[in-house]
Every structure is written in structure tokens, then in C-alpha cells.
N, C-alpha and C. Protein backbone atom coordinates (compact mmCIF):
# COMPACT_ATOMS: atom_id res chain seq x y z
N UNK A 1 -23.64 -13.37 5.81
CA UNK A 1 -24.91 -13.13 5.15
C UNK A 1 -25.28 -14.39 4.37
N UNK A 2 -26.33 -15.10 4.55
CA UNK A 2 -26.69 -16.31 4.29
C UNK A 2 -27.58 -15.94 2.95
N UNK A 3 -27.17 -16.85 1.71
CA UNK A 3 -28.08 -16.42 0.48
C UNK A 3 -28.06 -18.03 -0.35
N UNK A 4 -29.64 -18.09 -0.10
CA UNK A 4 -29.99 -19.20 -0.64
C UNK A 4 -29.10 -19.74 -2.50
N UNK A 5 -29.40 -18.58 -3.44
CA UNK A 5 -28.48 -18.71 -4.38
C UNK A 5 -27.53 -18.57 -4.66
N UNK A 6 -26.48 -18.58 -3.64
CA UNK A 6 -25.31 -17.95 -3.39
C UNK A 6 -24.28 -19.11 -3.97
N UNK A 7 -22.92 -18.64 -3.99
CA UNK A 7 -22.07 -19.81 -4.59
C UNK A 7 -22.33 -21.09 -4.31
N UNK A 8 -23.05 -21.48 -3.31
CA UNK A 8 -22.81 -23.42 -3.62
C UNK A 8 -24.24 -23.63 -4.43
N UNK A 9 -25.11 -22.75 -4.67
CA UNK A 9 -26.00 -23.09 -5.39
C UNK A 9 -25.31 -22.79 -6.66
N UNK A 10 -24.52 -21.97 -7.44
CA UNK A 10 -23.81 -22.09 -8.15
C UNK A 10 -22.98 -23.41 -8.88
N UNK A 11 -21.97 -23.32 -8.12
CA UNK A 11 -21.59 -24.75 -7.63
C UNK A 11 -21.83 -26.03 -8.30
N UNK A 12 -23.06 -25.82 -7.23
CA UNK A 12 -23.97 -27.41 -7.95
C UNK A 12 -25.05 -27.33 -9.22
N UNK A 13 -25.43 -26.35 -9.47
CA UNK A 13 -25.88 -26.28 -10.63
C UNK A 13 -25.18 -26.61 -11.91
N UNK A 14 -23.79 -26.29 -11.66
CA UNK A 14 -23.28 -26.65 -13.24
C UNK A 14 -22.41 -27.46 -13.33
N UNK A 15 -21.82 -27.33 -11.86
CA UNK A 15 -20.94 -29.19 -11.20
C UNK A 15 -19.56 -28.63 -11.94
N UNK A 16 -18.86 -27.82 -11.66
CA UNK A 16 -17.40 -27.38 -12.12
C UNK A 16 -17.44 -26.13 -11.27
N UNK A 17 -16.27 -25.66 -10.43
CA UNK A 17 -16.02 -24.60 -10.03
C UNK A 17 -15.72 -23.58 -11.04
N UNK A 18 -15.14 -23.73 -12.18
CA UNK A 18 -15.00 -23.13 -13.46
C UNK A 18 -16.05 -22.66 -13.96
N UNK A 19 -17.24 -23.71 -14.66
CA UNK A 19 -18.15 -23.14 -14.92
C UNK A 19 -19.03 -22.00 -14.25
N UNK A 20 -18.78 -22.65 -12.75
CA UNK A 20 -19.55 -21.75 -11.89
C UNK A 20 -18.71 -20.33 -11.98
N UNK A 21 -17.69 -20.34 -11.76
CA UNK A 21 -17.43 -18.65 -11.44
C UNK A 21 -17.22 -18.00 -13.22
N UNK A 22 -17.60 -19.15 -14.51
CA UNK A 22 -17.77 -17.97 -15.34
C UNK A 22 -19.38 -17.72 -15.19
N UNK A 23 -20.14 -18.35 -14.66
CA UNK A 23 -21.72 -17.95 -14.64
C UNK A 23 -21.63 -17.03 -13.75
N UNK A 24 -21.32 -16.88 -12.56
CA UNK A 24 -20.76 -15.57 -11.59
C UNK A 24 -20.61 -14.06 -12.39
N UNK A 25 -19.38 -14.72 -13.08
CA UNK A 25 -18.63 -13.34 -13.91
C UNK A 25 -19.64 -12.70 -14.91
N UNK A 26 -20.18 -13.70 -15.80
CA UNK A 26 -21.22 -13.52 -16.47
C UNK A 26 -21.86 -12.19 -16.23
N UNK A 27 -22.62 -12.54 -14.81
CA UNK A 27 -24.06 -12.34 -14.32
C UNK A 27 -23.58 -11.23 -13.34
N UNK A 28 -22.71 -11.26 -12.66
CA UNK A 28 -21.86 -10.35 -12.09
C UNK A 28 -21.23 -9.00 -12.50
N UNK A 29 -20.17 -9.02 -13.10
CA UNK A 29 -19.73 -8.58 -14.35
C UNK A 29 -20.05 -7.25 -14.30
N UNK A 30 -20.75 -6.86 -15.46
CA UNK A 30 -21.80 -5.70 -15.84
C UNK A 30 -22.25 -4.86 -14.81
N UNK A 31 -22.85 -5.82 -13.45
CA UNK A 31 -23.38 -5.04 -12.39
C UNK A 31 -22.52 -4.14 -11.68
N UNK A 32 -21.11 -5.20 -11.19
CA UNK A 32 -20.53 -4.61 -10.60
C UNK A 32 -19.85 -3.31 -11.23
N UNK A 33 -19.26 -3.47 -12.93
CA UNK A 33 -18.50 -2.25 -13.09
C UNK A 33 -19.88 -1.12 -12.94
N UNK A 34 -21.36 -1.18 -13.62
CA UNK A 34 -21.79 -0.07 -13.35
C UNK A 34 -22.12 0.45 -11.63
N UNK A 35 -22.37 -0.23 -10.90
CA UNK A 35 -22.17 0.24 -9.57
C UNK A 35 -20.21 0.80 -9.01
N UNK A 36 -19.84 0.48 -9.25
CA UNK A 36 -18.40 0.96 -9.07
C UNK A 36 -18.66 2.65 -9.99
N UNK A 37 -19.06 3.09 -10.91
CA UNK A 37 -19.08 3.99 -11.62
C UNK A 37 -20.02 4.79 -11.33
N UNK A 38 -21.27 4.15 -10.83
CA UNK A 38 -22.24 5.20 -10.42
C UNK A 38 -21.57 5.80 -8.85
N UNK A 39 -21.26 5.08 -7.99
CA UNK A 39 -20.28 5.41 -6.82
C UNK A 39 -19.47 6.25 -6.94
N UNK A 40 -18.84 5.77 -7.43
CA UNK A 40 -17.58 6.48 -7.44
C UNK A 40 -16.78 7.15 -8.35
N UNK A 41 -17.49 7.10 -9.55
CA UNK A 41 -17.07 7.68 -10.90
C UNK A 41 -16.40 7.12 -11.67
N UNK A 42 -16.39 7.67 -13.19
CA UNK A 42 -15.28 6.52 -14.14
C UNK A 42 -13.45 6.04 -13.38
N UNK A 43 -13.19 6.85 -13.06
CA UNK A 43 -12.08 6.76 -12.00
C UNK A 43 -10.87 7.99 -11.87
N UNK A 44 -9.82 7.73 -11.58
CA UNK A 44 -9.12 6.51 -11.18
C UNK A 44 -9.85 6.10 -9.79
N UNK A 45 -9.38 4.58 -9.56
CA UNK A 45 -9.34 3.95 -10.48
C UNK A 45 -10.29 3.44 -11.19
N UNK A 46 -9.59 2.55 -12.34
CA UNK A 46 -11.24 2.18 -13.21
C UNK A 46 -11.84 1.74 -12.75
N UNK A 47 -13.29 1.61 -13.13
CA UNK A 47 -13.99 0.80 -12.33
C UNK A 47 -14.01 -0.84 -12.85
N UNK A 48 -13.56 -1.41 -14.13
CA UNK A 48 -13.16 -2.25 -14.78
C UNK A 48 -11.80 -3.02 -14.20
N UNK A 49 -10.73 -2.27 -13.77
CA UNK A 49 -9.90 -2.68 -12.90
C UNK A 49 -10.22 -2.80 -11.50
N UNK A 50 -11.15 -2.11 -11.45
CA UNK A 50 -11.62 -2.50 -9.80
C UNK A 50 -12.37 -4.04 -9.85
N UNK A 51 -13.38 -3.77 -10.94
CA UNK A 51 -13.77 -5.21 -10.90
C UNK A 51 -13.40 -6.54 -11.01
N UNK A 52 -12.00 -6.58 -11.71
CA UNK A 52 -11.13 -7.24 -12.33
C UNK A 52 -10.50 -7.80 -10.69
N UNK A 53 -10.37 -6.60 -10.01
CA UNK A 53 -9.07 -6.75 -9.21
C UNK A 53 -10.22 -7.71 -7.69
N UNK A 54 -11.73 -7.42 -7.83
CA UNK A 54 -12.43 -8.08 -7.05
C UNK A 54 -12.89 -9.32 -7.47
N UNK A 55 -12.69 -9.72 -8.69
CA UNK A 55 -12.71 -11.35 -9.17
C UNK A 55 -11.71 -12.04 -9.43
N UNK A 56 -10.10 -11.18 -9.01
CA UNK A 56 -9.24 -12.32 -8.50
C UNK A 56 -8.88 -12.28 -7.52
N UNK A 57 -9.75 -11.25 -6.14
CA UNK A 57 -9.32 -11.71 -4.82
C UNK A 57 -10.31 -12.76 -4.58
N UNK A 58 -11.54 -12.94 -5.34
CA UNK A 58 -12.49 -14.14 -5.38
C UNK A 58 -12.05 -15.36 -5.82
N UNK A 59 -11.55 -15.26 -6.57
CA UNK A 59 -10.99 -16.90 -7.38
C UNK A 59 -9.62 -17.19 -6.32
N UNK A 60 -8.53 -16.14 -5.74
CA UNK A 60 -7.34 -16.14 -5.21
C UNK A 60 -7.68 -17.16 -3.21
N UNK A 61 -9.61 -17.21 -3.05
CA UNK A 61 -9.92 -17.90 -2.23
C UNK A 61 -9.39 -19.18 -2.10
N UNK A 62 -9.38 -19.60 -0.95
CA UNK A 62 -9.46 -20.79 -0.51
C UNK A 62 -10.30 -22.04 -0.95
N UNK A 63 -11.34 -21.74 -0.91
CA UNK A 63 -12.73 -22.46 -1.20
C UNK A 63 -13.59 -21.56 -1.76
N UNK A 64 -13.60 -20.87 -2.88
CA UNK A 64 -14.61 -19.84 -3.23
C UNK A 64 -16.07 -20.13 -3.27
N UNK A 65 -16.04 -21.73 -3.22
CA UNK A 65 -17.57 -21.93 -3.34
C UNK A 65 -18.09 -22.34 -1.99
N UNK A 66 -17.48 -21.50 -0.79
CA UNK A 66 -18.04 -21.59 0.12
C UNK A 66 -18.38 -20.59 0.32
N UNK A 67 -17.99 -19.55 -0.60
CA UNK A 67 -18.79 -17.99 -0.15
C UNK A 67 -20.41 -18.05 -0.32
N UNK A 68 -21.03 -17.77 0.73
CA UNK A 68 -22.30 -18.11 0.83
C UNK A 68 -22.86 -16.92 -0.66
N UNK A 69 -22.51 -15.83 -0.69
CA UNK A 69 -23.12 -14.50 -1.49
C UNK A 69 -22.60 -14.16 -2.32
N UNK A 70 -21.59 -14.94 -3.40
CA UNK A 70 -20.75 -14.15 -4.47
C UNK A 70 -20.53 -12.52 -4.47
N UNK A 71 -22.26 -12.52 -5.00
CA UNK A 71 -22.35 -11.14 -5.39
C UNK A 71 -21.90 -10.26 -4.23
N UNK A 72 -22.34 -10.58 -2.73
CA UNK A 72 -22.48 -9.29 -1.84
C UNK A 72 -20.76 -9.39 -1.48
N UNK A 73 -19.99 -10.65 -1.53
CA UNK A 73 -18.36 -10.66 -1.59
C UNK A 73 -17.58 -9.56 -2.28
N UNK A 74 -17.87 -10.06 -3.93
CA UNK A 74 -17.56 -9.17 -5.08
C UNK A 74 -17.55 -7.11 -5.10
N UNK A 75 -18.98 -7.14 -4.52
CA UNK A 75 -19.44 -5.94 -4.21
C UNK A 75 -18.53 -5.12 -2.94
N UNK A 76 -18.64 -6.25 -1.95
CA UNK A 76 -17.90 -5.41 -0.60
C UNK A 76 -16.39 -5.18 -1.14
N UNK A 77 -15.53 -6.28 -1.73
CA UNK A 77 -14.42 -6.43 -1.88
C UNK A 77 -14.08 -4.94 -2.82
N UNK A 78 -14.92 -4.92 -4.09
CA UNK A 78 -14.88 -3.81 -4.86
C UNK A 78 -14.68 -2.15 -3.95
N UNK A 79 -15.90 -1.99 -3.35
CA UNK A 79 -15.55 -0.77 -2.33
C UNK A 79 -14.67 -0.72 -1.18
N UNK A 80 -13.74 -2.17 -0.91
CA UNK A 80 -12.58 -1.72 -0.41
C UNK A 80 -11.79 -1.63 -0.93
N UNK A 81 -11.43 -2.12 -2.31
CA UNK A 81 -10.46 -1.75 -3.27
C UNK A 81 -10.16 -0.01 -3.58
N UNK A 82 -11.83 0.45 -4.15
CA UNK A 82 -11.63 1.74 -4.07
C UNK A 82 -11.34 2.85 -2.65
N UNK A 83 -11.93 2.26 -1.71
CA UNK A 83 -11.45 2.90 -0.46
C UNK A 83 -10.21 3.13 -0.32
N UNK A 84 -9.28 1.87 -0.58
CA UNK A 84 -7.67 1.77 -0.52
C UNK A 84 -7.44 3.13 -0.88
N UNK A 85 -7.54 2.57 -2.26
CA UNK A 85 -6.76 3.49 -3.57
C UNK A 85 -6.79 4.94 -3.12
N UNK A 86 -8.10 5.25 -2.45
CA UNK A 86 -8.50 6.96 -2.08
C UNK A 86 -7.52 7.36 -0.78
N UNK A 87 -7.53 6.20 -0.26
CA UNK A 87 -6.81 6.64 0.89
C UNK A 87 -5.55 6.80 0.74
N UNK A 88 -4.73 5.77 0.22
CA UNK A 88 -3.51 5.81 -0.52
C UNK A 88 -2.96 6.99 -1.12
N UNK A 89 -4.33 7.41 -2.36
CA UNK A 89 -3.56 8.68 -2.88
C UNK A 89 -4.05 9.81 -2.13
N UNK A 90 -4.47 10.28 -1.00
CA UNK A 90 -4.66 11.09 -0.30
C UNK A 90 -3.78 11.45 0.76
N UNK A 91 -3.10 10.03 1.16
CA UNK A 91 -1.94 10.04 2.02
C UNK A 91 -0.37 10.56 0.84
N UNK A 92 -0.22 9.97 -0.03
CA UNK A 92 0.49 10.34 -1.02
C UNK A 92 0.07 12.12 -1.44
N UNK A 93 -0.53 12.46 -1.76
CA UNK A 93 -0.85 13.67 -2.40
C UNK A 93 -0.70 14.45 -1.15
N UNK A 94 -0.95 13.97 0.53
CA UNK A 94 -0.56 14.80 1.30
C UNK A 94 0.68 15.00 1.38
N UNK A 95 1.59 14.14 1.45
CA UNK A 95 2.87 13.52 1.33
C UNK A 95 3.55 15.45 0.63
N UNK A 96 3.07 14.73 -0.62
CA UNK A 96 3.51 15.66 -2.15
C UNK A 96 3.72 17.29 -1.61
N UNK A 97 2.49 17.24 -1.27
CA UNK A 97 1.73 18.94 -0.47
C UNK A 97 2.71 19.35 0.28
N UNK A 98 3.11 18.35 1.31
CA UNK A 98 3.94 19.06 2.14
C UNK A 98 5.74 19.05 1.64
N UNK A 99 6.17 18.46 1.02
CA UNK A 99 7.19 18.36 0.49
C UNK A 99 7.35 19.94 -0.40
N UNK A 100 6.16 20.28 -1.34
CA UNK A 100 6.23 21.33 -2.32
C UNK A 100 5.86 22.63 -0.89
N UNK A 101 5.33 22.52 0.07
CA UNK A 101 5.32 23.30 0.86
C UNK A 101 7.11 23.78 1.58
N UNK A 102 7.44 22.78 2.01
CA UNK A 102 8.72 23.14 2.19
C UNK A 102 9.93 23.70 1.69
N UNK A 103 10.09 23.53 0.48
CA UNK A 103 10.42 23.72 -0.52
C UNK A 103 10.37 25.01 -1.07
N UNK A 104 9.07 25.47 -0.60
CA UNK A 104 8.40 26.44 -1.11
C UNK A 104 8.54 27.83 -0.01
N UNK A 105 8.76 27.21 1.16
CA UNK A 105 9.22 28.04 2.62
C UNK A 105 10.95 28.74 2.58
N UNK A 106 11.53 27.30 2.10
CA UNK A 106 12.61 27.86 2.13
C UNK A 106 13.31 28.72 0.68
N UNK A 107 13.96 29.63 0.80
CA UNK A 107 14.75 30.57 -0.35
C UNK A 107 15.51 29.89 -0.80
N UNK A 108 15.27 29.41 -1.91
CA UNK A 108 16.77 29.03 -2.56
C UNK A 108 18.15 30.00 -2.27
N UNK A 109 18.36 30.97 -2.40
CA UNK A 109 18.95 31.71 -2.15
C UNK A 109 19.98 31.12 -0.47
N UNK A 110 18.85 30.73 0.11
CA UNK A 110 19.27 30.55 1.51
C UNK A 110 19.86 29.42 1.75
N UNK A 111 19.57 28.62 0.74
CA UNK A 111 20.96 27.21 0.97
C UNK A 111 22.01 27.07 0.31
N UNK A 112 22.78 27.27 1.22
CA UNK A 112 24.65 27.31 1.33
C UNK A 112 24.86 26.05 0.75
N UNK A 113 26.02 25.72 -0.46
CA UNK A 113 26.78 25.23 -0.68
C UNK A 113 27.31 24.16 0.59
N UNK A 114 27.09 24.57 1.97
CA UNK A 114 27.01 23.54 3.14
C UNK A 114 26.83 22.68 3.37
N UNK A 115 25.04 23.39 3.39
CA UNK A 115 23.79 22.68 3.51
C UNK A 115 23.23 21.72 2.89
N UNK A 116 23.78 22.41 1.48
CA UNK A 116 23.39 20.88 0.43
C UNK A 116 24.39 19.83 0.40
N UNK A 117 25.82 19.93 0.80
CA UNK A 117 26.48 18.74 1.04
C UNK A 117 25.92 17.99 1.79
N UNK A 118 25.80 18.64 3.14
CA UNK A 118 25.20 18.01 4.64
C UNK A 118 23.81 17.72 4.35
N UNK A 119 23.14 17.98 3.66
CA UNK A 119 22.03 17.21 3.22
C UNK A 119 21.94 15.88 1.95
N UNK A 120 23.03 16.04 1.47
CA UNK A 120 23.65 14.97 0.31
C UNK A 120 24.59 14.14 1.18
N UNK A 121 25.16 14.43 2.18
CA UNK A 121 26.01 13.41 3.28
C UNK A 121 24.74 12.41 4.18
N UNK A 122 23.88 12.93 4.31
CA UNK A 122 22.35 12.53 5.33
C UNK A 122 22.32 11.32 4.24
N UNK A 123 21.40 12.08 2.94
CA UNK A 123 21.28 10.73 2.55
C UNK A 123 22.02 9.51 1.68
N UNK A 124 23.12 9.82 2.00
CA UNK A 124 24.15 9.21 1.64
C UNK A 124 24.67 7.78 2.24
N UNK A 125 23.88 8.43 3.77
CA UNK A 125 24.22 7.90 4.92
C UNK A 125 23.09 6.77 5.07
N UNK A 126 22.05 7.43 4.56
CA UNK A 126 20.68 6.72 5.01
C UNK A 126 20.46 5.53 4.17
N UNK A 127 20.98 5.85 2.45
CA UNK A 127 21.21 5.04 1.41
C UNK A 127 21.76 3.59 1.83
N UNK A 128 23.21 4.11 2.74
CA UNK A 128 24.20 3.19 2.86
C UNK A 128 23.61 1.79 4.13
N UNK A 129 22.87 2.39 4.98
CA UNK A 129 22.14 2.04 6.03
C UNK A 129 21.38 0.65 5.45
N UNK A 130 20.66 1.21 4.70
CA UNK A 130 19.04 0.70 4.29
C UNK A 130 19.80 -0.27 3.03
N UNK A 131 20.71 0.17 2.33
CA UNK A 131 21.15 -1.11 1.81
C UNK A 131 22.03 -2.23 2.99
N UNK A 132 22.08 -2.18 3.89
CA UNK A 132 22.79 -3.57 4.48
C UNK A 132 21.86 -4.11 5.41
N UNK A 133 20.49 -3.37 5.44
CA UNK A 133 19.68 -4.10 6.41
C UNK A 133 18.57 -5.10 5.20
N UNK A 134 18.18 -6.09 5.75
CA UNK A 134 17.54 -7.24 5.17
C UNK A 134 16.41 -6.51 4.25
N UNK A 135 15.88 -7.07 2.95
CA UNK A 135 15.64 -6.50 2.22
C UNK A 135 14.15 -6.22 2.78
N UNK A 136 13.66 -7.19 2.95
CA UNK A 136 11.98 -7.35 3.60
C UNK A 136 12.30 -5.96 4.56
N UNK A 137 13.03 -5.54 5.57
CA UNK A 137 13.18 -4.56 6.11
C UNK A 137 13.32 -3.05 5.64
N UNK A 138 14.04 -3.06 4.85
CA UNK A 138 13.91 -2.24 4.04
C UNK A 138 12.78 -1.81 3.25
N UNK A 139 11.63 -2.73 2.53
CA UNK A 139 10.93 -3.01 1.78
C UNK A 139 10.10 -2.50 2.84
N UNK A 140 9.87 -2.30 4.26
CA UNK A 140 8.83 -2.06 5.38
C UNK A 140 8.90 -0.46 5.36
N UNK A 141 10.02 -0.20 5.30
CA UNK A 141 10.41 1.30 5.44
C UNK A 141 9.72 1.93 4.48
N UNK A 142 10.03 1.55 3.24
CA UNK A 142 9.89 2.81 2.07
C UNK A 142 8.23 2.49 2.05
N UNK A 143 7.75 0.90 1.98
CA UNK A 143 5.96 1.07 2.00
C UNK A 143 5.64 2.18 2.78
N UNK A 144 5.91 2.35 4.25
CA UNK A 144 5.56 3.08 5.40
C UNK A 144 6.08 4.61 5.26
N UNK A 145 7.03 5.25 4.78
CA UNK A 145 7.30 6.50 4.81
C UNK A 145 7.34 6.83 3.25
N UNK A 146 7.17 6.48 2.52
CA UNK A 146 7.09 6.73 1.02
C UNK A 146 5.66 6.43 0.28
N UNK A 147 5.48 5.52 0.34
CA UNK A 147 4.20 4.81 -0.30
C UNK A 147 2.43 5.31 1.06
N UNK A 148 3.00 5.60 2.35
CA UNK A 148 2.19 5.70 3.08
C UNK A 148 1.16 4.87 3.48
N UNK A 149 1.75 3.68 3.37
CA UNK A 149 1.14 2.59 4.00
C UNK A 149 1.13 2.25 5.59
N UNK A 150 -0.12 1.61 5.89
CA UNK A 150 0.16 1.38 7.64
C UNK A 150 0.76 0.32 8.23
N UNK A 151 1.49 0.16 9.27
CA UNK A 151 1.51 -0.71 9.95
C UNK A 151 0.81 -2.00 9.45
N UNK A 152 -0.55 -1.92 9.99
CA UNK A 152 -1.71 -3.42 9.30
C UNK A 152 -1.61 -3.39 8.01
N UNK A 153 -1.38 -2.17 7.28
CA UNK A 153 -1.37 -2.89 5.71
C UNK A 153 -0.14 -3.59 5.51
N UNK A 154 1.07 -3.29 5.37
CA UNK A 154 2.10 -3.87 5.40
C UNK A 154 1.97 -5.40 5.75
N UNK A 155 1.89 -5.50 7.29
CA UNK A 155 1.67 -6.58 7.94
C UNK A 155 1.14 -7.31 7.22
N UNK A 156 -0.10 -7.37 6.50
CA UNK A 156 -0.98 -8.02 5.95
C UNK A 156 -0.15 -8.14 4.21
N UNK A 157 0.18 -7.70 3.89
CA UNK A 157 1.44 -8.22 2.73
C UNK A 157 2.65 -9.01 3.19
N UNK A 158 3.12 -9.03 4.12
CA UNK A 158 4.23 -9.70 4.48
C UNK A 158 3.45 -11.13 5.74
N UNK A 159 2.53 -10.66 6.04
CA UNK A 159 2.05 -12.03 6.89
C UNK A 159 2.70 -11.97 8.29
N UNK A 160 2.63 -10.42 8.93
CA UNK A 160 2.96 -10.30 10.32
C UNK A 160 1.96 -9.45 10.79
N UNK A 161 2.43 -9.46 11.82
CA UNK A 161 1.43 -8.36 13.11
C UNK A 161 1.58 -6.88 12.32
N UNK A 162 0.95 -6.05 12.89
CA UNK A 162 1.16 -4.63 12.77
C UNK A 162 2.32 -4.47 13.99
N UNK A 163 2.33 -4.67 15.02
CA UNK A 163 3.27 -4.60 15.84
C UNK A 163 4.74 -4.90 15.41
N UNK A 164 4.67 -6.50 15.13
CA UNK A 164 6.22 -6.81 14.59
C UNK A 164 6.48 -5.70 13.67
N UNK A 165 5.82 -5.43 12.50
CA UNK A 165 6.24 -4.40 11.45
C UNK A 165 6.81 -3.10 12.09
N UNK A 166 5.76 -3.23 13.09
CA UNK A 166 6.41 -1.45 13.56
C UNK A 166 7.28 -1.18 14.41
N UNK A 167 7.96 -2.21 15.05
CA UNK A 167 8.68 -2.53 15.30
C UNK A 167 10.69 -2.73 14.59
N UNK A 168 10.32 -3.54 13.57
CA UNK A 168 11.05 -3.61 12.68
C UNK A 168 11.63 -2.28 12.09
N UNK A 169 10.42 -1.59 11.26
CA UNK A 169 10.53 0.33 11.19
C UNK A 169 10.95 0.67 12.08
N UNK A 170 10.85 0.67 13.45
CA UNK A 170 11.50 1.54 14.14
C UNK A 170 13.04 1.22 14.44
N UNK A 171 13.64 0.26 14.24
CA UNK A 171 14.25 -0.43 14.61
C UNK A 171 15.43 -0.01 12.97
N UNK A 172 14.67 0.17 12.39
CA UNK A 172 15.09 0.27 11.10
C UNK A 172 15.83 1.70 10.67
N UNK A 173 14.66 2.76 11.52
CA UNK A 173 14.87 3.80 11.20
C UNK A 173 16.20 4.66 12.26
N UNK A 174 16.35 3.35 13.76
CA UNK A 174 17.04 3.89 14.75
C UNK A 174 19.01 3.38 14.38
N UNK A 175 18.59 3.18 13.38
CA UNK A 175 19.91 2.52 12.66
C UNK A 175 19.89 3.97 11.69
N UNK A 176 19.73 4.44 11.02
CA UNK A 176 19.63 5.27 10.35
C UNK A 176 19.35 6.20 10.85
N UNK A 177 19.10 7.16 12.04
CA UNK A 177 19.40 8.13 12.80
C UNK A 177 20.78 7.60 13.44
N UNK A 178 20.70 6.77 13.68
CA UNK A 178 22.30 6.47 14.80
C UNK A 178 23.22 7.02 13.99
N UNK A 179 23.87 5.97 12.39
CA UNK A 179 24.63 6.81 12.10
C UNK A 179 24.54 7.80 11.07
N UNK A 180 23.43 8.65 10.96
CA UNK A 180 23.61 9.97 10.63
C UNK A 180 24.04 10.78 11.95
N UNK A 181 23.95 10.52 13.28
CA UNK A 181 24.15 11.14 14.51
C UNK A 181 25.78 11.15 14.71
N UNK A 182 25.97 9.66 13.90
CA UNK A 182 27.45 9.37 14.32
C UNK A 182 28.62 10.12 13.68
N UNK A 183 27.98 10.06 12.49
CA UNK A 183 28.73 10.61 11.23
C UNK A 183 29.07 12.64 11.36
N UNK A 184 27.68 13.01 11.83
CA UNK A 184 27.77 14.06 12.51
C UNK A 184 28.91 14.65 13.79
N UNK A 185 28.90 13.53 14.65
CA UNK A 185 29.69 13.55 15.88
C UNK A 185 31.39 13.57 15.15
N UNK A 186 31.77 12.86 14.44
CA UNK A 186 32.48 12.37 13.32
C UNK A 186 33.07 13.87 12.66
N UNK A 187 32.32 14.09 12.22
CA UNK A 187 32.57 15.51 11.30
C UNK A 187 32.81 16.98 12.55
N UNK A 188 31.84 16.73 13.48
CA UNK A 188 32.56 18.04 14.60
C UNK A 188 33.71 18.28 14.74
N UNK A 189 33.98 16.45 15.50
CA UNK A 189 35.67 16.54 16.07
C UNK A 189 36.54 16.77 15.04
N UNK A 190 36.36 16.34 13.66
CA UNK A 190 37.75 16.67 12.98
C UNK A 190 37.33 18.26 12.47
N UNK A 191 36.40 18.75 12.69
CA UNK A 191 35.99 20.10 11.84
C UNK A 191 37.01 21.08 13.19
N UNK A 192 36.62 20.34 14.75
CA UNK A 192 37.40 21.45 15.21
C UNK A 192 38.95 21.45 16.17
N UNK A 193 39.29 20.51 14.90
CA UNK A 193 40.90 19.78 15.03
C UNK A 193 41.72 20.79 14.33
């Protein structure tokens, strides 16, 4: 989007990239938190941290004063910030839902003294796993099955494909079924020794 007053008219008007993005912030500023608020409401998240968090993916540029539109940058960047966040805690809060659903299915009553070993042996197992695999690997896992992040988001924090990542996860997680499978196999034979 081509805008005649856009950052390099900035820019050159005050001849400091500094000056320029506090005349930005200035003039910026104000607009953006009340549009973030009329949108989308006081929050979470704020709309002050939203704005905050869209004038240092602006300054965190390459060349910021080649953004032809400050403002329409600032603005887009802002409503994907809040997009994230919604999606994030929607995937999380589904997360939650179904966890208290399960939970909620089964009788306390109904788990054996067994069951909760063999479910305290699982992740015992899974613990032991995920600590000897590389940390960045690890760090892929819990974003992706805990935090509910995707593939491309990940990727895009670590500076890979969505593929390599999901890859890696799977790869990650087939180590951690193996030996909970093994450990299992493990426990038959001597259970029926």
C-alpha cells in the first residue's frame, strides 16, 4: 500500500530515524490504543500492550523507514497480535475443557491404586525421554501439545519450516511412545514370571 506520507516522508522530514519513529509514536499512539479498544475491548489483552507490542515489532524491522504506511503497518500488526492471543487462549481454554471433562467422566472411586502408578510410571517415562532429547526439541513439543501452538508458529520462532518442526514432534513424540511401549512390554514379562 503506497502512502505518500508514509515513513520515508517521515524520515526525511526530521532527518533521524529516532526522531522519526517518536513523531510516529506521537501521532500514532492514541489512535491505535483507541481502535484496539473500540475492536476489541479493554482486554485481555490490553490494548496498550497490544500497542506497545506493535511498535516493537516496528522498530525490531530491518529498515523501518522503508515501510511505505507506518500507520496501516502498526494497525495490521496490532490485529494480528490480538488475533494470536484469541486464538491461543481458545486453543488453551479448549485444551482446559477437555482435560476437566475427563476428569469429570471418570469416578474417582474407579481408579485403582494400579492405575495411578501406571499412570505415574507413563509419565515418568515421558519425563525421562524429553529430558535427553535436545532442548530446542523438547521446547517444540510442549509449544505444540501444551501451549497449542502450530507447526508455522513454532517454525517461525525457531527459524524453520512447519514441516521440519513437525517432523521433529513427531519424531519426538515416537521416542516417547516407544519407550512407554517398551517399558510396558518390560513389566508383562516379569508380571507373568
Amino acid at each position: 500500500m503506497k502512502n505518500p506520507a508514509g515513513a520515508n516522508s517521515f524520515f526525511k522530514r526530521t532527518g533521524s530515524a529516532a526522531e522519526s519513529f517518536g513523531e510516529i509514536y506521537r501521532l500514532v499512539w492514541p489512535e491505535l490504543c483507541r481502535y484496539v479498544i473500540a475492536r476489541y475491548g479493554g482486554g485481555p489483552p490490553e490494548p496498550e500492550e497490544v500497542a506497545q507490542t506493535a511498535f516493537a515489532k516496528f522498530v525490531a524491522l530491518d529498515k523501518p523507514q522503508h515501510v511505505e504506511n507506518p500507520r496501516a503497518f502498526l494497525f495490521e500488526t496490532a490485529r494480528n497480535i490480538v488475533t494470536d492471543y484469541h486464538r491461543h487462549g481458545a486453543r488453551r481454554n479448549a485444551h482446559v475443557a477437555d482435560l476437566r471433562n475427563r476428569a469429570q467422566e471418570r469416578d474417582v472411586h474407579e481408579i485403582s491404586p494400579e492405575t495411578h502408578l501406571l499412570e505415574k510410571e507413563r509419565l515418568r517415562i515421558l519425563a525421562d525421554v524429553l529430558s535427553h532429547v535436545p532442548a530446542k526439541h523438547r521446547r517444540m513439543v510442549l509449544l505444540n501439545r501444551y501451549e497449542g501452538l502450530t507447526c508455522e508458529e513454532i517454525g517461525r520462532r525457531f527459524g524453520m519450516s512447519a514441516a521440519a518442526v513437525q517432523k521433529q514432534i513427531v519424531r519426538t513424540l515416537a521416542k516417547c511412545a516407544a519407550e512407554i511401549e517398551a517399558a510396558g512390554a518390560r513389566k508383562a514379562r516379569n508380571g507373568s514370571r
